[in-house]
Protein backbone atom coordinates (compact mmCIF):
# COMPACT_ATOMS: atom_id res chain seq x y z
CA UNK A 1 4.83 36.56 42.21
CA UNK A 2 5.76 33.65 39.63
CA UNK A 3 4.84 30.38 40.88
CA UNK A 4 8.06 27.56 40.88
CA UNK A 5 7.86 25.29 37.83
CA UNK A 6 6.17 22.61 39.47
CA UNK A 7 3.38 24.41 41.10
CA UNK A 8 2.30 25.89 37.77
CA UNK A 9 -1.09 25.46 36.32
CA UNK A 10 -1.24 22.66 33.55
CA UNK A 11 -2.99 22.46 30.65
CA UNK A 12 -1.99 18.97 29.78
CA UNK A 13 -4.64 16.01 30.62
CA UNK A 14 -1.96 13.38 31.72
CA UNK A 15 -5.22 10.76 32.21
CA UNK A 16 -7.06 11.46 28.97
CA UNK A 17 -3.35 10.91 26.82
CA UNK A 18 -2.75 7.99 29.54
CA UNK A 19 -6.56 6.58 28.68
CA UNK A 20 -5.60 6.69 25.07
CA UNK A 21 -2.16 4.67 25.03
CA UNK A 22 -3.41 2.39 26.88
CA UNK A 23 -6.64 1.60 24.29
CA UNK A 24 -3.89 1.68 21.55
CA UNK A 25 -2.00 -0.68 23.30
CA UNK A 26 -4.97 -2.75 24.30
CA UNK A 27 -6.20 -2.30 20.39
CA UNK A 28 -2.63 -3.79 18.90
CA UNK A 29 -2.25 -6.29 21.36
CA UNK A 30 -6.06 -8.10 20.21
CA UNK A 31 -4.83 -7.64 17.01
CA UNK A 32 -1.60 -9.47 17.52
CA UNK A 33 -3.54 -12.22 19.74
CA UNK A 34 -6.57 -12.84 17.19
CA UNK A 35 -7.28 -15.79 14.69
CA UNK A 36 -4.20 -15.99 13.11
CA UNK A 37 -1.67 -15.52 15.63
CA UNK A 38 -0.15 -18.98 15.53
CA UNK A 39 -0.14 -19.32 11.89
CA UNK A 40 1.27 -15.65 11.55
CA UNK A 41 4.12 -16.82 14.50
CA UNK A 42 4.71 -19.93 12.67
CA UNK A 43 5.57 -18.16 9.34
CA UNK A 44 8.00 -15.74 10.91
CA UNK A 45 9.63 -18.71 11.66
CA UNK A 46 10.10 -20.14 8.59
CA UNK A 47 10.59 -16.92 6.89
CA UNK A 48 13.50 -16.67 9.27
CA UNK A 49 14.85 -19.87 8.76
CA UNK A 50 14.94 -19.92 4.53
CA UNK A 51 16.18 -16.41 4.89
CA UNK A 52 19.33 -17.17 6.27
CA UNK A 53 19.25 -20.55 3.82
CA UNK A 54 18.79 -18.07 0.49
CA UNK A 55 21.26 -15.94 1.74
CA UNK A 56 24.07 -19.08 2.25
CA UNK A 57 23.12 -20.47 -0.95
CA UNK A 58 23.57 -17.30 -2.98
CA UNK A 59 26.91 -16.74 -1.58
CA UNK A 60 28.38 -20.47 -2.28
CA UNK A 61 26.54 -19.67 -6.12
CA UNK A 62 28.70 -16.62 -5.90
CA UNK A 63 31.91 -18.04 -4.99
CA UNK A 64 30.90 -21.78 -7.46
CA UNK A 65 30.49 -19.05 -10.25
CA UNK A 66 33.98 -16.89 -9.31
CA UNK A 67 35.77 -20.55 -9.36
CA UNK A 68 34.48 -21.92 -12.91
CA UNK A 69 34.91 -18.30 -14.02
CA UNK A 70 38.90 -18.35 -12.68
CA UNK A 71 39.16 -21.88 -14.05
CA UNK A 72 38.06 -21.41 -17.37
């Protein structure tokens, strides 16, 4: 007699894999709360910030550049 799909034996270890995400999560989240957290935070910031800046600046270069070109 076959046994229904949810009374069959398992050969997975649902608390060993659970045990081990959680020390990886555990693991990444002391790395993302150590020494340098607030520096690290504060850079993402200002990478962020000039990003969008570098990317304005380019683009009124570009279009300065397409004008003096059309002008000349």
């Amino acid at each position: 007699m076959s046994y229904p799909h949810s009374l069959a034996p398992s050969n997975i270890d649902f608390i060993r894999s659970d045990f081990d995400a959680l020390a990886s999560h555990m693991q990444q989240c002391a790395t993302a709360h150590g020494r340098w957290s607030m520096a690290r935070s504060h850079l993402q910031h200002v990478r962020a910030i000039a990003a969008g800046h570098i990317v304005t600046l380019a683009c009124v270069a570009v279009f300065v550049g397409i004008g003096f070109a059309i002008a000349a």
